[in-house]
N, C-alpha and C. Protein backbone atom coordinates (compact mmCIF):
# COMPACT_ATOMS: atom_id res chain seq x y z
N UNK A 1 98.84 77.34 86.10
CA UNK A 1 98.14 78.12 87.10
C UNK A 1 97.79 77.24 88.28
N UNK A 2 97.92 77.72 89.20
CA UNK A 2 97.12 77.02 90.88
C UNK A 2 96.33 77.78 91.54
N UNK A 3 95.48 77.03 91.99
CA UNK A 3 94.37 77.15 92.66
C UNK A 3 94.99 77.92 94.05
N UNK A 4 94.50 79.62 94.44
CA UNK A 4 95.09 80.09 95.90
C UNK A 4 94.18 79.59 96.60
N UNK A 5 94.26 80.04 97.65
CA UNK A 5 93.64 79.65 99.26
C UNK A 5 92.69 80.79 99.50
N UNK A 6 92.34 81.78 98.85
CA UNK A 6 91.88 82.80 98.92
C UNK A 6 90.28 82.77 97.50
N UNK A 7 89.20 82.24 97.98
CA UNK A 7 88.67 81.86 97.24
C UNK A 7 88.40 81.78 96.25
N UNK A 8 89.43 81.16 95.97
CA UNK A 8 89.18 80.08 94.87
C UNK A 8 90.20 80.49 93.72
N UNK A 9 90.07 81.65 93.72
CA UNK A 9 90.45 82.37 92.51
C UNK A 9 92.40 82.04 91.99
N UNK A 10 92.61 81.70 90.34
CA UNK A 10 93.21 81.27 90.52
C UNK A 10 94.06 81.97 90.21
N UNK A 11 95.78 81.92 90.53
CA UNK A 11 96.88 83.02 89.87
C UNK A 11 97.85 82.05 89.32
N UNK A 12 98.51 82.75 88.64
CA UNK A 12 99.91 82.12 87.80
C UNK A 12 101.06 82.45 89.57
N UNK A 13 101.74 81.13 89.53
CA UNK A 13 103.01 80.60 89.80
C UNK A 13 104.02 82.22 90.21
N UNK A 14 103.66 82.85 88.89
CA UNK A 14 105.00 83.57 89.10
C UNK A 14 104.98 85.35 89.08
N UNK A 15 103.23 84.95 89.54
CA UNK A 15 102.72 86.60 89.59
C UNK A 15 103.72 87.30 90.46
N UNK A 16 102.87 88.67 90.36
CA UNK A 16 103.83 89.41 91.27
C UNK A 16 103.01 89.07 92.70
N UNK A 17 101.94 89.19 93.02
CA UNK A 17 101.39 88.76 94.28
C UNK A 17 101.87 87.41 94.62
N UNK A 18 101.99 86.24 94.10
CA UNK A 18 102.67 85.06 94.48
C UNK A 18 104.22 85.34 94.73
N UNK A 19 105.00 86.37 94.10
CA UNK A 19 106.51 86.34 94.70
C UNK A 19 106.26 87.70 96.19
N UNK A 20 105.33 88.34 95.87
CA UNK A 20 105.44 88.95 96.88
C UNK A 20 105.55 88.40 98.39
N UNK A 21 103.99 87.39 98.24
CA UNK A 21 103.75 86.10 99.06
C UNK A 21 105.20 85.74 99.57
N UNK A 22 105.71 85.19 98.97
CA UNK A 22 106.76 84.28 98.98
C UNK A 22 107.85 85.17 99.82
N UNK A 23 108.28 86.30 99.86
CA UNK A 23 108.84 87.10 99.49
C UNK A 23 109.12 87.46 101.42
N UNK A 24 107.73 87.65 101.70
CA UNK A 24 107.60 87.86 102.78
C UNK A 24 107.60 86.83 103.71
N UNK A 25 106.74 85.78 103.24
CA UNK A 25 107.09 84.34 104.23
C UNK A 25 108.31 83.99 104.28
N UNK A 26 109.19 83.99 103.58
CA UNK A 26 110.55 83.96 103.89
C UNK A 26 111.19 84.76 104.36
N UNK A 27 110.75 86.13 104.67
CA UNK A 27 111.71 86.87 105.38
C UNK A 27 111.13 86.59 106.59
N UNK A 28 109.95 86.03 106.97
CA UNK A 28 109.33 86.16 108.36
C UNK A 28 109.86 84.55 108.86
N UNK A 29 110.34 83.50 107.83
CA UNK A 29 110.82 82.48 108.45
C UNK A 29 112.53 82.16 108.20
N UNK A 30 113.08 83.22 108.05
CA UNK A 30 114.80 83.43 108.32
C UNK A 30 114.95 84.55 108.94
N UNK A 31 113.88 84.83 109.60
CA UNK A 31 114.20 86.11 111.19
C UNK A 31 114.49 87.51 111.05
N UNK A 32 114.13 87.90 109.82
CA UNK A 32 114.12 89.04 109.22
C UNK A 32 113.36 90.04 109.72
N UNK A 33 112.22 89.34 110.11
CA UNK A 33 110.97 90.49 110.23
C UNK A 33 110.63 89.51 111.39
N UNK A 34 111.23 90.08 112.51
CA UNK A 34 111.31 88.96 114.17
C UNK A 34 109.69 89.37 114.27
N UNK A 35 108.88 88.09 115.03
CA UNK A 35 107.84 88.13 115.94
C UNK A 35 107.50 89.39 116.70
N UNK A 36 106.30 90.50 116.18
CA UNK A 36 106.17 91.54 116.94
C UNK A 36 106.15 92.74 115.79
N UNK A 37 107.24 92.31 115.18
CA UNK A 37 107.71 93.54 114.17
C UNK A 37 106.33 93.80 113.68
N UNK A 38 106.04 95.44 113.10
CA UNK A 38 105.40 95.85 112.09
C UNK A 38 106.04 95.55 110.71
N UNK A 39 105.32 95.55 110.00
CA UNK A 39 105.62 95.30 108.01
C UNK A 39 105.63 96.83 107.52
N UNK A 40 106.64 96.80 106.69
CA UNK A 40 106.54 98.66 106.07
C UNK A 40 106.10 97.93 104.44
N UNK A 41 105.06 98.22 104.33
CA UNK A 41 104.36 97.89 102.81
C UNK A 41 105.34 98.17 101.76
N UNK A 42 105.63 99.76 102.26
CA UNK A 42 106.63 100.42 101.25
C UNK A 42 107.73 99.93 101.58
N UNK A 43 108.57 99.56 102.05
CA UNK A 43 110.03 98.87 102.12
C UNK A 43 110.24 97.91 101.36
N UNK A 44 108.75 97.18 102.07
CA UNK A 44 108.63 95.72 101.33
C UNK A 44 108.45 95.48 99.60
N UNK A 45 107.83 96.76 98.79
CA UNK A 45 107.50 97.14 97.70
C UNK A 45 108.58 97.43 97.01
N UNK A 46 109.63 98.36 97.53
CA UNK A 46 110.72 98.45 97.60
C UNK A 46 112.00 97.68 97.02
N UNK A 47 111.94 96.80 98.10
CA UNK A 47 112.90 95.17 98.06
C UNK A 47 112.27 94.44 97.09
N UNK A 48 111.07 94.60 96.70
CA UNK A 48 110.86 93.69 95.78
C UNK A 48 110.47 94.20 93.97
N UNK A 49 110.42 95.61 94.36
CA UNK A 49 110.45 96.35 93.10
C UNK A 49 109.07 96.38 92.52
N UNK A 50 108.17 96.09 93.25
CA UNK A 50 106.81 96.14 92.95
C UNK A 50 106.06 97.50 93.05
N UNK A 51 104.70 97.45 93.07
CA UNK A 51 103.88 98.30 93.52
C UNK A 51 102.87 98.11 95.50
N UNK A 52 102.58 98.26 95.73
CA UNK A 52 102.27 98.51 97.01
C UNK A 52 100.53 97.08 97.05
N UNK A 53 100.10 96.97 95.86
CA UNK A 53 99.30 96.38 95.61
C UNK A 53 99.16 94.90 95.98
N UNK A 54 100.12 94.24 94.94
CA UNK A 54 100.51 93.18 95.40
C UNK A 54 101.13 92.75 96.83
N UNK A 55 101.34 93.40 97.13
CA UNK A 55 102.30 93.73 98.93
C UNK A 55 100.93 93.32 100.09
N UNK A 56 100.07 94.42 99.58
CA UNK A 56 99.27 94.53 100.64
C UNK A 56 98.00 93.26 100.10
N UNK A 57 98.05 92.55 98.86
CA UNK A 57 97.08 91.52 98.69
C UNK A 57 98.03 89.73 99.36
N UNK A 58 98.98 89.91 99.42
CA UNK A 58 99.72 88.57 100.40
C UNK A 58 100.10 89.10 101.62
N UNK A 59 100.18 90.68 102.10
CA UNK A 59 99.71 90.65 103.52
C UNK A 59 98.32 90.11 104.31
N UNK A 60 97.15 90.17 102.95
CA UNK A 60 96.12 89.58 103.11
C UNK A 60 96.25 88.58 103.53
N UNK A 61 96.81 87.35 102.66
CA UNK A 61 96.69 86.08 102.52
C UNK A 61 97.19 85.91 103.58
N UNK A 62 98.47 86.48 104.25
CA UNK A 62 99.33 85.88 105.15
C UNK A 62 98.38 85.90 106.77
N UNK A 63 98.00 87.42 107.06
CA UNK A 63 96.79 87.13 107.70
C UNK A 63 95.89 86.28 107.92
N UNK A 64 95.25 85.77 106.80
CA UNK A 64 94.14 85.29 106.83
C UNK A 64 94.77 82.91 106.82
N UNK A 65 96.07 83.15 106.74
CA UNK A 65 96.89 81.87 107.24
C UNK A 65 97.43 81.72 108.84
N UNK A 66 97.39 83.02 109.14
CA UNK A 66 97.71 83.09 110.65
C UNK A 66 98.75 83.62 110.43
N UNK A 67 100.17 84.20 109.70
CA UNK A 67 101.08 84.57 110.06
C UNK A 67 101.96 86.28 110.34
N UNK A 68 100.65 86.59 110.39
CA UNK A 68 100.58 87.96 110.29
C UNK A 68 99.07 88.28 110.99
N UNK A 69 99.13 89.51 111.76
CA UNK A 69 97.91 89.82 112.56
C UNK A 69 97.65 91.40 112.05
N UNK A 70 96.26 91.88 111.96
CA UNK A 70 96.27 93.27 111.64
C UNK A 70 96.11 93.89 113.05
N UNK A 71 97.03 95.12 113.06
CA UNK A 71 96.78 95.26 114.71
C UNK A 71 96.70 96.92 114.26
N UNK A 72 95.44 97.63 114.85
CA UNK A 72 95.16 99.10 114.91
C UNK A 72 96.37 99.97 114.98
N UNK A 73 96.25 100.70 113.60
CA UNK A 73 97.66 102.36 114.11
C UNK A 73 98.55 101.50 114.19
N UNK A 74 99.34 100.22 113.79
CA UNK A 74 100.24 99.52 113.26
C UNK A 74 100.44 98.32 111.90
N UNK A 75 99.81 98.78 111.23
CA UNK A 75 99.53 97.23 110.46
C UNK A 75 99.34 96.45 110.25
N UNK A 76 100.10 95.72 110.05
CA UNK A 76 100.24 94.01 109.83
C UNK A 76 101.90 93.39 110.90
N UNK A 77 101.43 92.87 111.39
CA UNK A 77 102.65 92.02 112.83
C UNK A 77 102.86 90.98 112.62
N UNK A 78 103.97 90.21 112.44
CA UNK A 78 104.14 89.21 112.88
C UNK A 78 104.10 88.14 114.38
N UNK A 79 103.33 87.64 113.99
CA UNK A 79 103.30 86.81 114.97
C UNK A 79 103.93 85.63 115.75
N UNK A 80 103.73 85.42 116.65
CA UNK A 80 104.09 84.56 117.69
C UNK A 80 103.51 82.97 117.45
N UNK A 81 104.38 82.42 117.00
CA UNK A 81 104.16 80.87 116.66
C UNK A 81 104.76 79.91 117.29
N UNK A 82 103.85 78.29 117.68
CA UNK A 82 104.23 77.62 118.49
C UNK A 82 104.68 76.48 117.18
N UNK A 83 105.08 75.25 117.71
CA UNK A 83 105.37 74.52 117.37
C UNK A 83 103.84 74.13 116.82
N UNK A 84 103.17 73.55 117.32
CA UNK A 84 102.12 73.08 116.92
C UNK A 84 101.02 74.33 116.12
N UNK A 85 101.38 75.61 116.11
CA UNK A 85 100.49 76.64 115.21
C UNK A 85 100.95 76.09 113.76
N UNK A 86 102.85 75.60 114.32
CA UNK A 86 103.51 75.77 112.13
C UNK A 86 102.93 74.69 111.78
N UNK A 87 102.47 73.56 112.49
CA UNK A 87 102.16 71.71 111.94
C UNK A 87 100.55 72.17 111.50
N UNK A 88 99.40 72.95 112.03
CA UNK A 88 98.09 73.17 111.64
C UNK A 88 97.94 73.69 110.69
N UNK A 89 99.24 74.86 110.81
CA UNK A 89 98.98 75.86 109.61
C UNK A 89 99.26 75.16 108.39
N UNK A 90 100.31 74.26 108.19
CA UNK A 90 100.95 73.46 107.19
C UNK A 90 100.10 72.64 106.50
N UNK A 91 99.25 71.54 107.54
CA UNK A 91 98.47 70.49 107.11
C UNK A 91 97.20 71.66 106.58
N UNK A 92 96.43 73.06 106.85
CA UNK A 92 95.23 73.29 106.54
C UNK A 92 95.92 73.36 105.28
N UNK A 93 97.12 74.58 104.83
CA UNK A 93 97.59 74.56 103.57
C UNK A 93 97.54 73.47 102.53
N UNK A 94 98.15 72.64 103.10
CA UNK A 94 98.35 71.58 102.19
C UNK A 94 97.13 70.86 101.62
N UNK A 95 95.97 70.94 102.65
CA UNK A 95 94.28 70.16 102.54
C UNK A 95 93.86 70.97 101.74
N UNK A 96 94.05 72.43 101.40
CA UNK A 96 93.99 73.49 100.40
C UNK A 96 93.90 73.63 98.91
N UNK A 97 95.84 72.83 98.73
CA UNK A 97 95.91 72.88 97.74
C UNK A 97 95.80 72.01 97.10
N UNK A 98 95.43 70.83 97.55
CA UNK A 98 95.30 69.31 96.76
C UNK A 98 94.15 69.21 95.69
């Protein structure tokens, strides 16, 4: 088990909320889900054969890391990242999980 970023609380490696996680940060960093886009919960639930639950608890997380914004009467967006947003976001992560 590891310690999330989301206080405190801890999950197994290979939950469904940790592949969901995963699931989505990788589609948002191989250009899948371009800067701007809305997230379809259900698509995403979908592709990954889950329930809507787990989906919308690492849209949390991803939010609350910066890589996703909740924006009114659209969801959850991807956002617009600089060079220096991916190096902050990386090092808070990493100060996280140690």
């Amino acid at each position: 088990m590891k310690k999330s970023a989301e206080g405190g609380r801890r999950t197994a490696p290979d939950s469904v909320r940790a592949k969901a996680y995963l699931h989505i940060q990788r589609k948002i960093a191989a250009g899948e889900l371009p800067t701007g886009s809305a997230l379809s919960e259900l698509a995403l639930a979908k592709g990954l054969g889950s329930s809507l639950t787990p989906i919308r608890e690492a849209i949390g997380q991803l939010v609350a890391e910066g890589f996703l914004e909740q924006t009114p009467n659209r969801g959850a967006v991807v956002v617009q990242l600089t060079r220096q947003d991916i190096v902050e976001l990386y090092e808070l992560r990493e100060a996280l999980e140690v």
